[in-house]
Protein backbone atom coordinates (compact mmCIF):
# COMPACT_ATOMS: atom_id res chain seq x y z
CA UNK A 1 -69.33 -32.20 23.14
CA UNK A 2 -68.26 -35.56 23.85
CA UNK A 3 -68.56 -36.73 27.63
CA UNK A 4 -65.73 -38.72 28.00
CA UNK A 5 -62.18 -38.11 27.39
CA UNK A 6 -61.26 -38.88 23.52
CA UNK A 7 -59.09 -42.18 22.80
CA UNK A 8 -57.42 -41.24 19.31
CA UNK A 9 -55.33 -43.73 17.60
CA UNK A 10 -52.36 -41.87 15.56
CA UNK A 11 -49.58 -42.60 13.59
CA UNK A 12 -46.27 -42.52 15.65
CA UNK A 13 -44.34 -41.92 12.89
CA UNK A 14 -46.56 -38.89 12.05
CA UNK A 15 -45.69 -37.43 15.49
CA UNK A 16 -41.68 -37.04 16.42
CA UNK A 17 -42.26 -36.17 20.23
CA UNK A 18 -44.18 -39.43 20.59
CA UNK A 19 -41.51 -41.36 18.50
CA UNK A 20 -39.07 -39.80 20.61
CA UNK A 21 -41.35 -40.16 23.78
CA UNK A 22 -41.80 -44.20 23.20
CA UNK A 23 -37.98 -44.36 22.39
CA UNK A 24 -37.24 -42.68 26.15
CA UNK A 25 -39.57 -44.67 27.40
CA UNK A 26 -38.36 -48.23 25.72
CA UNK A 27 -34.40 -47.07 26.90
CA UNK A 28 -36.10 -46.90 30.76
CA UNK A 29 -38.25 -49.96 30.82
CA UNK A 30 -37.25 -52.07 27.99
CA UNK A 31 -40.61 -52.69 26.84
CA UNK A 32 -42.99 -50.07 24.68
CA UNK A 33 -46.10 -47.88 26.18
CA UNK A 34 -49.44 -49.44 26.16
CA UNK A 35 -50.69 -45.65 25.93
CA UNK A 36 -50.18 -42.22 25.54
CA UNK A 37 -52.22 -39.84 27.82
CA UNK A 38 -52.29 -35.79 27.65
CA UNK A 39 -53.53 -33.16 29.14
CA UNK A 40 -52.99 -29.11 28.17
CA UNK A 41 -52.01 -26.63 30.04
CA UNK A 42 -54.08 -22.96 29.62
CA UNK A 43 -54.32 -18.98 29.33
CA UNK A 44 -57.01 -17.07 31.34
CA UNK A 45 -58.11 -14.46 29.04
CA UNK A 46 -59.86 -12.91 31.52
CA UNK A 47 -61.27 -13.79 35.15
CA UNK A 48 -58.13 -14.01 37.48
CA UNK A 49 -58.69 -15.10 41.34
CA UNK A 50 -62.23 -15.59 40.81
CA UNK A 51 -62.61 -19.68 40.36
CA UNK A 52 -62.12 -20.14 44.15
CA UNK A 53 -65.34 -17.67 45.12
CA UNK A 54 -67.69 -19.11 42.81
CA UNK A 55 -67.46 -17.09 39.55
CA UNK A 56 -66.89 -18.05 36.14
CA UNK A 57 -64.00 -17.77 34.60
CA UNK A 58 -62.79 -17.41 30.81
CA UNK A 59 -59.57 -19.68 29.51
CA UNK A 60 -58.73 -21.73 26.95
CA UNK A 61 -56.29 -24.88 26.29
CA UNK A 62 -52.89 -23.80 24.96
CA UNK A 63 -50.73 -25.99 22.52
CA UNK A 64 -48.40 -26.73 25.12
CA UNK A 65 -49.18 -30.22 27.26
CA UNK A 66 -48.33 -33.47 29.71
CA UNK A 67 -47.97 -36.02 27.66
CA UNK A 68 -46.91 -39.36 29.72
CA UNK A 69 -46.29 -43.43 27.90
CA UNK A 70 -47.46 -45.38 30.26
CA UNK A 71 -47.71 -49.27 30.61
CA UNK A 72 -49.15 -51.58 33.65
CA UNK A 73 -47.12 -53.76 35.35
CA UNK A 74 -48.15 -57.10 37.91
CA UNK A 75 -45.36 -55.46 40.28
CA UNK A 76 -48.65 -53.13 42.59
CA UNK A 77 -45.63 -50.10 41.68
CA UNK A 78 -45.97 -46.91 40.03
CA UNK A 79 -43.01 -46.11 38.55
CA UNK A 80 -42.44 -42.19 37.22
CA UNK A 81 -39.84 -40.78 34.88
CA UNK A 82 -39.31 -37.89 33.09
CA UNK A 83 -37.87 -36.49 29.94
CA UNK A 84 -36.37 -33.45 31.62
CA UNK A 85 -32.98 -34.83 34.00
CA UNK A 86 -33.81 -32.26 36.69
CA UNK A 87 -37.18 -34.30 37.53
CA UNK A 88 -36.10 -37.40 39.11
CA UNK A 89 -37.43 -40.66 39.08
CA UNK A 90 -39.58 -42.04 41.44
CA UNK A 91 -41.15 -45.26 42.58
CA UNK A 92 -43.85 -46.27 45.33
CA UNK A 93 -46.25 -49.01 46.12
CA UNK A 94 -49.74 -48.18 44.89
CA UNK A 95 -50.90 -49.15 48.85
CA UNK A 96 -48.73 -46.73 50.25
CA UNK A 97 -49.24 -43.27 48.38
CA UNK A 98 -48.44 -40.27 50.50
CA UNK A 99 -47.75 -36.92 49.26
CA UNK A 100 -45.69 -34.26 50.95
CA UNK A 101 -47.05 -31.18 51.05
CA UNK A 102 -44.30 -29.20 52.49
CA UNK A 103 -42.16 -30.42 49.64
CA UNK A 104 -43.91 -30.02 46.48
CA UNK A 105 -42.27 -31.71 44.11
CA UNK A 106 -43.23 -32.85 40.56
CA UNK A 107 -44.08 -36.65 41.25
CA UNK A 108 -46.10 -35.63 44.26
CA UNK A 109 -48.75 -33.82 41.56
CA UNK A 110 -48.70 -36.75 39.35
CA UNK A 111 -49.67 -38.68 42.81
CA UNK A 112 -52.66 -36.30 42.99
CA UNK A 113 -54.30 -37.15 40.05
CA UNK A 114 -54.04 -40.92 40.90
CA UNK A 115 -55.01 -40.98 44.28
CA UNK A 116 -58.22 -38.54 43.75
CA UNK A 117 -58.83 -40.99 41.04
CA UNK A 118 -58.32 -43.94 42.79
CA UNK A 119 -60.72 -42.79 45.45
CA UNK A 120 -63.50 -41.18 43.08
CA UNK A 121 -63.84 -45.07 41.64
CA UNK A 122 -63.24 -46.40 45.01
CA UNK A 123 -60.59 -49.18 43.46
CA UNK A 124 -59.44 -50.91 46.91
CA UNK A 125 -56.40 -52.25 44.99
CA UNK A 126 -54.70 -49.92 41.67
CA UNK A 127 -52.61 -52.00 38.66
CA UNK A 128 -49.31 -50.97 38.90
CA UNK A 129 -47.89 -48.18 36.23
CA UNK A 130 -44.66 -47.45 34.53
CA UNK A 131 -44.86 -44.24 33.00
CA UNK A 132 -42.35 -41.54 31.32
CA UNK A 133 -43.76 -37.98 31.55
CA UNK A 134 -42.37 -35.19 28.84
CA UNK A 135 -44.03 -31.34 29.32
CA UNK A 136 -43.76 -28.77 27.21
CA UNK A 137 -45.95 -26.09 29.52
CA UNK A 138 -42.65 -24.24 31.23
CA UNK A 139 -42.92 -24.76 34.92
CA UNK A 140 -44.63 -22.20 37.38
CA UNK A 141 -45.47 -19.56 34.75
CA UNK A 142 -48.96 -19.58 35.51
CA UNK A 143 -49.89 -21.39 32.58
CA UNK A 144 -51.40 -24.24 34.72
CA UNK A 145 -48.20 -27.07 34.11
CA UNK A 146 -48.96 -28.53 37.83
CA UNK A 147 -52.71 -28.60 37.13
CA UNK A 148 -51.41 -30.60 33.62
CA UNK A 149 -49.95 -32.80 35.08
CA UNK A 150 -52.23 -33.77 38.36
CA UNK A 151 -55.14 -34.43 35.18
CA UNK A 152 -52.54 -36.26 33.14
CA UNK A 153 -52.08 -38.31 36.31
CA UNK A 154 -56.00 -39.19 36.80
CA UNK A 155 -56.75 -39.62 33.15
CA UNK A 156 -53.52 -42.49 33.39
CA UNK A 157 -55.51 -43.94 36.39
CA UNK A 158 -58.46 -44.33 34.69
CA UNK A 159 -57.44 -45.82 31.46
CA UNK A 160 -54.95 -47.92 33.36
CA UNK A 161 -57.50 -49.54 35.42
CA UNK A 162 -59.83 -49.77 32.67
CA UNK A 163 -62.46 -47.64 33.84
CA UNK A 164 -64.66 -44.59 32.21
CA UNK A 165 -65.34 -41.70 34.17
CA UNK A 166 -66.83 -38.30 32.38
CA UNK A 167 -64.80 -35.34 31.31
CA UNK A 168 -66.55 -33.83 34.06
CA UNK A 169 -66.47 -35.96 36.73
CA UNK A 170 -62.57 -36.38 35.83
CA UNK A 171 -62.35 -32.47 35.94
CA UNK A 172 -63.90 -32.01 39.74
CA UNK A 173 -62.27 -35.20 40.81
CA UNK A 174 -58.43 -33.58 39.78
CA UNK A 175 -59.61 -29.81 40.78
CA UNK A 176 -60.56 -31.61 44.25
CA UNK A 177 -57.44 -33.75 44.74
CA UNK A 178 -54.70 -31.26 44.27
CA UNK A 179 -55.71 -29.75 47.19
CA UNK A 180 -53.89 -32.67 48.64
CA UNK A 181 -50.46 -30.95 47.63
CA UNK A 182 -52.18 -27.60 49.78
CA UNK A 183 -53.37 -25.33 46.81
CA UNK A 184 -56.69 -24.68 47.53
CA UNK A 185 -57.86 -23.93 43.49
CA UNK A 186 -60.72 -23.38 42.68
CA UNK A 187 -61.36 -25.68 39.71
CA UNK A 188 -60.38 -23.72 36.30
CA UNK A 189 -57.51 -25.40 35.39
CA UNK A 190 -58.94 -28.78 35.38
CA UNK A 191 -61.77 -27.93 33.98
CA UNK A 192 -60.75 -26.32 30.46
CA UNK A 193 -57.71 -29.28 30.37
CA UNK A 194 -60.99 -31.57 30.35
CA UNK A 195 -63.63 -29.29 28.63
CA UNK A 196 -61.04 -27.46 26.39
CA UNK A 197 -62.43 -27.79 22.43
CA UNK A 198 -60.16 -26.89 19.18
CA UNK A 199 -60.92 -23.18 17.80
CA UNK A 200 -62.39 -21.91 20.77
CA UNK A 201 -62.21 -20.28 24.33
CA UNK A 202 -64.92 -21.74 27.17
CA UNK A 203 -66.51 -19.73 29.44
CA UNK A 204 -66.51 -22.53 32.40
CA UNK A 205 -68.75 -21.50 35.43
CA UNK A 206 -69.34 -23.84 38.70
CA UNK A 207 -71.70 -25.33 41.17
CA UNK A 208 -72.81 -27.13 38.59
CA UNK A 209 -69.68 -27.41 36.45
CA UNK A 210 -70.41 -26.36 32.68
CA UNK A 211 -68.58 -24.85 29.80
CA UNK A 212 -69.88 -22.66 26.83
CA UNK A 213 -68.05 -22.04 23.31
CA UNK A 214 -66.54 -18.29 23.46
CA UNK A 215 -65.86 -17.33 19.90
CA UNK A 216 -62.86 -15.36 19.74
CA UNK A 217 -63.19 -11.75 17.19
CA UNK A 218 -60.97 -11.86 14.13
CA UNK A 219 -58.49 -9.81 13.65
CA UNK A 220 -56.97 -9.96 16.52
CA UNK A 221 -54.39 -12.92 18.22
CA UNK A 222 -53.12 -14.03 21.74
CA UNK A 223 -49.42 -13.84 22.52
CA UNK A 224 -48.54 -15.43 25.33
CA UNK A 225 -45.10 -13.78 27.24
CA UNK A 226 -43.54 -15.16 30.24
CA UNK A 227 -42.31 -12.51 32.45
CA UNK A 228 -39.21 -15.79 33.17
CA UNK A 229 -40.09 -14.95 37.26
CA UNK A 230 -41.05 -18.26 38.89
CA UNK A 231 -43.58 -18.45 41.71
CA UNK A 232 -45.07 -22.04 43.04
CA UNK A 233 -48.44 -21.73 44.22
CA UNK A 234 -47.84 -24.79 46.57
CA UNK A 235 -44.69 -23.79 48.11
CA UNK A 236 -45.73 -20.28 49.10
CA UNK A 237 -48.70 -19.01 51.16
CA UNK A 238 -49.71 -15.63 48.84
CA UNK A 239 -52.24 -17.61 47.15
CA UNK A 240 -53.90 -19.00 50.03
CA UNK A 241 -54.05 -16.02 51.93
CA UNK A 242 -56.01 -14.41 48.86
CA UNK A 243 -58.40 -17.34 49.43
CA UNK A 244 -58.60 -16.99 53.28
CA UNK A 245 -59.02 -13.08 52.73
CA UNK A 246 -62.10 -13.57 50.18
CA UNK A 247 -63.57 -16.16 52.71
CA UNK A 248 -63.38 -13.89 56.31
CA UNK A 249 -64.64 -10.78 53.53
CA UNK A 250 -67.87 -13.36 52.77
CA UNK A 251 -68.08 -13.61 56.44
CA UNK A 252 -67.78 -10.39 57.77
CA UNK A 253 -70.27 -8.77 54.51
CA UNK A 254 -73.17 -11.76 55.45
CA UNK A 255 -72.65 -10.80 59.29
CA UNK A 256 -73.29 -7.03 58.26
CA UNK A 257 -76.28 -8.07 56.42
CA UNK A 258 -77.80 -10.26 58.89
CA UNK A 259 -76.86 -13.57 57.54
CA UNK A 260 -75.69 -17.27 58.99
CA UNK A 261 -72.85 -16.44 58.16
CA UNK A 262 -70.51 -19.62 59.16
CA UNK A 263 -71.53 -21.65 56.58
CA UNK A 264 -70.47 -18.92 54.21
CA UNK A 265 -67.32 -19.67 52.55
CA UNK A 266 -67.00 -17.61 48.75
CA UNK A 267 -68.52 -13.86 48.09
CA UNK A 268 -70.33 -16.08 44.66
CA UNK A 269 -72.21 -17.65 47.50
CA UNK A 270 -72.96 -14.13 49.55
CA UNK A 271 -74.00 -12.83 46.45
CA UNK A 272 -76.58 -15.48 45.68
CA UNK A 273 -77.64 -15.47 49.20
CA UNK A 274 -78.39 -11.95 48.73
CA UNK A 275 -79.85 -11.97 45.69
CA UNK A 276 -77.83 -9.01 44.54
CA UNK A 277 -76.27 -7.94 41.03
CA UNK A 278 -72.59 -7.72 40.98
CA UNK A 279 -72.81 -3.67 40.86
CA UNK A 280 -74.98 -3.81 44.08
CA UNK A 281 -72.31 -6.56 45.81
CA UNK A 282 -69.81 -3.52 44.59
CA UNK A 283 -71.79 -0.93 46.72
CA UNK A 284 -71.92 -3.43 49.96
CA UNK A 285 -68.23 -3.68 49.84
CA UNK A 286 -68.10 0.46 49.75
CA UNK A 287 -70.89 0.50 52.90
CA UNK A 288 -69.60 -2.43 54.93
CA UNK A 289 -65.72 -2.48 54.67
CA UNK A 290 -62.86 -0.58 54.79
CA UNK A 291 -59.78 -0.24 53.13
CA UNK A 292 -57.11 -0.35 56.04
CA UNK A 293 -56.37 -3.85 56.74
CA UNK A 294 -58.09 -6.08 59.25
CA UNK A 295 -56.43 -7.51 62.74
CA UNK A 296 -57.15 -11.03 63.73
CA UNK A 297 -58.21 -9.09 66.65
CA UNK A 298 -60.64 -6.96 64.52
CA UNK A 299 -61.91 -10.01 62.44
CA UNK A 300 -62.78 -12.08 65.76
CA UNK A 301 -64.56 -9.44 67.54
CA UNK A 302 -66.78 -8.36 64.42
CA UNK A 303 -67.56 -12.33 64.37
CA UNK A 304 -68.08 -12.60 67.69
CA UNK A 305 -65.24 -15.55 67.52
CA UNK A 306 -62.29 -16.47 69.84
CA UNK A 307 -58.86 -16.10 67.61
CA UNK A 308 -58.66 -19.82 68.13
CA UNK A 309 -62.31 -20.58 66.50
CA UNK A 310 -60.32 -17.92 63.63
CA UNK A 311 -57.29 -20.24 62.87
CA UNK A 312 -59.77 -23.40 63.47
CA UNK A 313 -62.38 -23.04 61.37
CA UNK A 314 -61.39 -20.06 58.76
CA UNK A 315 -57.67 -20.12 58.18
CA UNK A 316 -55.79 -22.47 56.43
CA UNK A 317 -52.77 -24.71 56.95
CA UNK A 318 -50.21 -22.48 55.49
CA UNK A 319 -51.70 -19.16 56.79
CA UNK A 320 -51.76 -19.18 60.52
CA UNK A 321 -49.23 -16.91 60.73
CA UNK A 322 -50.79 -14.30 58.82
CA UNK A 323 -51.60 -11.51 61.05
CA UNK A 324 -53.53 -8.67 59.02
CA UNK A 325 -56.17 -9.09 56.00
CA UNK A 326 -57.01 -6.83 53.32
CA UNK A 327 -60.45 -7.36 53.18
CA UNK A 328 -62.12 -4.09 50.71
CA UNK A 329 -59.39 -4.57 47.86
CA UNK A 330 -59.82 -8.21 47.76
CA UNK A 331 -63.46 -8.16 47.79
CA UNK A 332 -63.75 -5.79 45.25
CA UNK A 333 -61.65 -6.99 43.02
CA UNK A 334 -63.47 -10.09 43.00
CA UNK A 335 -66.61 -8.75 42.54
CA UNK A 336 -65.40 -6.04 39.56
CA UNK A 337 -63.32 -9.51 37.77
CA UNK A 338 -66.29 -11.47 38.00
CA UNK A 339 -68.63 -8.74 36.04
CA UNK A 340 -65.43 -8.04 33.03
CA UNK A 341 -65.39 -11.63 32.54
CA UNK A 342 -69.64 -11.24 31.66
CA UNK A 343 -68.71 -8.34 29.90
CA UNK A 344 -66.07 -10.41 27.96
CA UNK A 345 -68.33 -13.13 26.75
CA UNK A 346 -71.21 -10.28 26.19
CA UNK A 347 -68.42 -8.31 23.31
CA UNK A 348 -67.79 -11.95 22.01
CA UNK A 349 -71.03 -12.86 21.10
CA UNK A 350 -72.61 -10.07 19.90
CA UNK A 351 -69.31 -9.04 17.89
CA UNK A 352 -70.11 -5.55 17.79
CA UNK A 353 -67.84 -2.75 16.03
CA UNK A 354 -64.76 -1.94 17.90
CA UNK A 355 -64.79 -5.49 19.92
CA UNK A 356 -60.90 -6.42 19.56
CA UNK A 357 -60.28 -2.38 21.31
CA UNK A 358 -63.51 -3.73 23.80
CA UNK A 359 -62.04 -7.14 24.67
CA UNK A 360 -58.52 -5.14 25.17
CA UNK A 361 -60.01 -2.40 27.36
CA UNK A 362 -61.23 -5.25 30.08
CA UNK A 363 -58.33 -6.86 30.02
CA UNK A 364 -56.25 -3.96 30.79
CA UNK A 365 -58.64 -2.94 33.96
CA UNK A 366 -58.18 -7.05 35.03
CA UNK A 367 -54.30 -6.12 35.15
CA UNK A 368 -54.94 -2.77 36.87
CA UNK A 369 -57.25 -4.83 39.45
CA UNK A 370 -55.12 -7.70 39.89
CA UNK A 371 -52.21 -5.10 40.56
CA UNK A 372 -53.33 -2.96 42.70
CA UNK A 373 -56.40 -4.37 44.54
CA UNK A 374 -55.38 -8.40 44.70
CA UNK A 375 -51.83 -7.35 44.41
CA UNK A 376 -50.61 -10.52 42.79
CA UNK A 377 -48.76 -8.69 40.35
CA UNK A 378 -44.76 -8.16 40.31
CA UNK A 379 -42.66 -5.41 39.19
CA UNK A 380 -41.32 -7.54 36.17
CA UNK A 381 -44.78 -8.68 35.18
CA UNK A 382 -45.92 -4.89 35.51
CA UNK A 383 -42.63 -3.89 33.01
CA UNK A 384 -43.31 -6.86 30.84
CA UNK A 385 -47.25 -5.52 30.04
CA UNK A 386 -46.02 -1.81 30.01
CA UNK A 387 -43.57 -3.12 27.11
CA UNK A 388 -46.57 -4.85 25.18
CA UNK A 389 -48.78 -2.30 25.41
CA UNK A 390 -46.30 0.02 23.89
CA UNK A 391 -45.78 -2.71 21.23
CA UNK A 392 -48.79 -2.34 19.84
CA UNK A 393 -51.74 -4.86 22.20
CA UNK A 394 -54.79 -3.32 22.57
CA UNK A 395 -54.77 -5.12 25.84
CA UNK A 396 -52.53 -7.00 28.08
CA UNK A 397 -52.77 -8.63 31.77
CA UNK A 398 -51.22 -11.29 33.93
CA UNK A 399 -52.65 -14.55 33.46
CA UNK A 400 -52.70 -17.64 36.49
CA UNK A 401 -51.84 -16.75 39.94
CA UNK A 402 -49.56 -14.19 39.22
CA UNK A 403 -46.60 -13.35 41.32
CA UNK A 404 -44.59 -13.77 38.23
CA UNK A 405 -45.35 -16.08 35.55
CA UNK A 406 -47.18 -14.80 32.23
CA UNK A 407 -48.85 -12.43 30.53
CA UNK A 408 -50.95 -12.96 27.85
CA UNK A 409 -51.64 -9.65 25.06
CA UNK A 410 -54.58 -9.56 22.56
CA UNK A 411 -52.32 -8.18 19.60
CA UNK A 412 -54.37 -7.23 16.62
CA UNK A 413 -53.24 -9.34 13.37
CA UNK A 414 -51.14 -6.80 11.22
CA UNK A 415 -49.33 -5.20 14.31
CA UNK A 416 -48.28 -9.11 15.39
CA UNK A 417 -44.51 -9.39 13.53
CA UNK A 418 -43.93 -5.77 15.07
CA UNK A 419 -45.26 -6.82 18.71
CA UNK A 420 -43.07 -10.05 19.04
CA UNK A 421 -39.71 -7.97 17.91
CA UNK A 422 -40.69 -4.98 19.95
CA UNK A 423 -40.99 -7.23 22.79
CA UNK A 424 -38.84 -9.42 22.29
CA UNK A 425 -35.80 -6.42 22.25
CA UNK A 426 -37.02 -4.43 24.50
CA UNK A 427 -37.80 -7.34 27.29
CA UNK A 428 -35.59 -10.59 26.53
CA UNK A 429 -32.92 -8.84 24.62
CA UNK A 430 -31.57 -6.60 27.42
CA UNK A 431 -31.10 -9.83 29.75
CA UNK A 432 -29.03 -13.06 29.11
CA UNK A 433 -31.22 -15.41 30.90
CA UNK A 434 -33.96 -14.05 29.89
CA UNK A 435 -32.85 -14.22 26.15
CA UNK A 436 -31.56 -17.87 26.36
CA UNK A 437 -35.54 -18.67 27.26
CA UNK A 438 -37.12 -16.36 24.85
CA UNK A 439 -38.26 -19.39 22.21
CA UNK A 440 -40.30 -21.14 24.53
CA UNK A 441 -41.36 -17.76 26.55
CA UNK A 442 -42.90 -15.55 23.56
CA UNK A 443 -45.39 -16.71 21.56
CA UNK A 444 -48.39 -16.47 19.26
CA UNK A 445 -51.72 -19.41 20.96
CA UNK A 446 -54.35 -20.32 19.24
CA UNK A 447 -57.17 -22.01 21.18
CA UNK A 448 -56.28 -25.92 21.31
CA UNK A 449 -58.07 -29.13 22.64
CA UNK A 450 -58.34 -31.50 25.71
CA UNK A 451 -57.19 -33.89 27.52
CA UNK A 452 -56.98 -37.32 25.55
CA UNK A 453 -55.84 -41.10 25.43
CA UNK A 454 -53.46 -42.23 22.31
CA UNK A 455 -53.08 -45.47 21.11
CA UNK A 456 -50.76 -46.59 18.20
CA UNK A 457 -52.36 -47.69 14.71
C-alpha cells in the first residue's frame, strides 16, 4: 500500500460531479480549483463501540464521499461553501480559527481537519483557501459524513500548503483533532477514509495504527439501509457517556484486580495489563460487576475518590450531569464485539463452507449486543433489521454510533432484487418522508478506496 495519499490526475469531462463541482465553484469565486480533494465515508461490518477501548475494528470505504475544489488565495482567509443551500458559507482568518463546540455545525468539522493539520506540521502561518465542498454521504446516518469531511479538511491543508504527511500520520492527526468539536472517537473513521483500498474491507487495529486486507466471501453483498432517524454524535452526550462508562468499568475491573488503576483509561488496555484472553476478560466482568447501575456515589467510594476527583479526572465535558452508569452491559459488550470482530476476519480468511450464514450469524449477535447491552439501538433501527432479516439477509446490524442512522445487511447474491423490494415496501413505502429519501437511503456497497488529491489533465 502506498504511504501517502494518492494525487490522480483525471479527465473532468470524464467525471460530471467534478464538471459540475468546478462550475459551482467558478460561479462563487470566479476563478477555477487548483485541486480536488476527497475523502469516503464508511460501513462497519462488524466491531461497533469498540475503536475508543482499544480493539480493532472491521469497515470499509463506501462509494459515497467529501469531495471539496479548492484554490489558495494571498488574502490569510479560508473561505467555505457548499453545494447543498442549507450549509452556509463561511469565512475566517487562518490566525483566528475557533470552533464551537456547543454548536456543531458543518464548517466547524471542516475547521478540524485544518487546524489538527496545521498543528501536526507546526505551520506558524497557513495560505489562505477558497474551497466549495459537495457530499454525497447523507448526514448523521452513521456512515461517518462528519469524519469525511474533518479528513477532507486536513488532506486540503496539506496539499494546500504543499506539504506530505503519511496516510497514517494524516489518519491519527484527523481521528485526534475532531475531538476538538467534543466527540471523543476512537480513530476508525479516519483511519479506513485514509487506509481504505478498492475490492476490499480492512481490519484496522490501534496503538500502533495498521490495516490488513479482509477479503469479503462471494456470494454474498452489502446493502446499506438508512433507518432516515438522525442522531449527531457531537450535539448529544449518549456517545460520550458510552465512553465515560467503558473508562470508570476499566477502572473499577483493574482496582478489583489489584492494579494502578488511574492511568487506566480503555478495557483493550486492562486486558493487556492482565494478560487475559477476551473469554477470561468475559468471566472478570461476571465476578467483579454487576448489572444494576452504578451511583457516582458507588463509583467514588469503590475508587476511593471524592465525586469531585470523579467529574475532574474521569468524566467528560458533556457528561457531568450524568448521574448513574451501566457498567456490566457496557463492559461486556465490549469485550464479546471485540472477539466477533476476530471471529469475522477468522471466517474470511479461511473461507470455510457455510461462511456467508457464519459472517451473518455474528453480525446478528453485534445487533443483539449493541441493542440490548450498549443500548445504542432505536426502535426504528430495531424494525428496519427485523424487516431485512425477513427479506431474506443472513445477517443484519446497526452500523456507526447508532441511535438511528444505518444498517447495513449481508444479503446473499440471488435473494438481492427480492431484499431491496421487500424492504423497500415494507419500510420506505408505508411512510412519505421516508419514501421521498429512499434512492439515496437503500442501497447495494461494494468496498471502495481512499482519500485522494485530483488534479485536471
Amino acid at each position: 500500500m502506498a504511504v501517502n495519499p494518492p494525487k490522480i490526475k483525471v479527465l473532468l469531462s470524464a467525471n460530471e460531479r467534478l464538471q459540475k463541482l468546478k462550475e459551482a465553484f467558478h460561479g462563487k469565486y470566479k476563478e477555477s480549483p487548483l485541486f480536488y480533494a476527497c475523502a469516503p465515508g464508511r460501513v462497519n461490518l462488524i466491531g461497533e463501540h469498540i475503536d475508543y477501548c482499544g480493539y480493532a475494528v472491521l469497515p470499509m470505504a463506501i462509494e459515497q464521499n467529501i469531495l471539496a475544489a479548492v484554490s489558495v488565495n494571498s488574502s490569510q482567509t479560508i473561505q467555505l461553501a457548499n453545494t447543498d443551500p442549507k450549509y452556509k458559507d463561511f469565512t475566517v482568518s487562518v490566525n483566528e480559527i475557533t470552533i464551537d463546540r456547543e454548536n456543531p455545525q458543518w464548517h466547524y468539522y471542516f475547521l478540524c481537519g485544518v487546524k489538527g493539520v496545521q498543528e501536526q506540521l507546526g505551520l506558524s502561518s497557513m495560505t489562505g483557501i477558497s474551497c466549495v465542498v459537495d457530499g454525497t454521504i447523507p448526514a448523521s446516518s452513521g456512515l461517518s459524513s462528519s469524519s469525511a469531511l474533518v479528513c477532507c479538511a486536513g488532506l486540503v491543508t496539506m496539499e494546500a500548503n504543499q506539504k506530505t504527511i503519511s496516510k497514517v500520520l494524516l489518519a491519527e492527526t484527523c481521528a485526534k483533532c475532531e475531538r476538538y468539536i467534543g466527540t471523543e472517537g476512537g480513530g476508525m473513521d479516519q483511519s479506513i477514509s485514509f487506509l481504505a483500498e478498492e475490492g476490499t474491507a480492512k481490519l484496522i487495529e490501534f496503538n500502533p495504527l495498521r490495516a490488513t486486507d479482509v477479503k469479503l466471501p462471494e456470494g454474498a453483498v452489502f446493502v446499506i439501509a438508512n433507518s432516515c432517524v438522525e442522531m449527531n454524535k457531537a450535539a448529544s452526550s449518549h456517545f460520550n457517556i458510552r465512553v465515560v462508562e467503558c473508562r470508570i468499568a476499566t477502572k473499577v475491573l483493574a482496582k478489583a484486580r489489584g492494579l494502578e488503576w488511574s492511568s487506566l483509561q480503555k478495557l483493550g488496555d486492562l486486558q493487556r495489563a492482565l494478560g487475559l484472553s477476551l473469554e477470561k476478560m468475559l468471566d472478570l466482568v461476571e465476578e467483579v460487576l454487576h448489572p444494576e447501575p452504578y451511583s457516582r456515589e458507588e463509583i467514588c467510594k469503590i475508587l476511593g475518590i471524592t465525586t469531585e476527583q470523579l467529574s475532574k479526572n474521569i468524566l467528560s465535558a458533556n457528561t457531568q450531569h450524568v448521574t448513574h452508569f451501566r457498567l456490566y452491559q457496557r463492559a461486556r459488550h465490549v469485550y464479546s464485539e471485540a472477539d466477533r470482530v476476530l471471529q469475522f476476519k477468522a471466517v474470511c480468511d479461511s473461507s470455510p463452507d457455510g461462511a456467508v450464514l457464519q459472517l451473518g450469524n455474528l453480525m446478528n449477535q453485534s445487533h443483539t449486543s449493541c441493542r440490548d447491552l450498549y443500548e445504542c439501538s432505536c426502535p426504528e433501527l430495531d424494525q428496519l433489521v427485523d424487516i431485512c432479516l425477513q427479506a431474506g439477509a443472513v445477517g443484519s446490524r446497526l452500523t456507526g454510533a447508532g441511535w438511528g442512522g444505518c444498517t447495513v445487511s449481508m444479503v446473499p447474491t440471488e435473494r438481492m432484487d427480492s431484499f431491496l423490494r421487500t424492504v423497500k415496501e415494507q419500510y420506505y413505502t408505508p411512510d412519505a418522508r421516508r419514501a421521498a429519501l429512499v434512492q439515496q437511503s437503500l442501497f447495494v456497497t461494494r468496498p471502495g478506496g481512499g482519500a485522494a488529491i485530483f488534479t485536471e489533465e
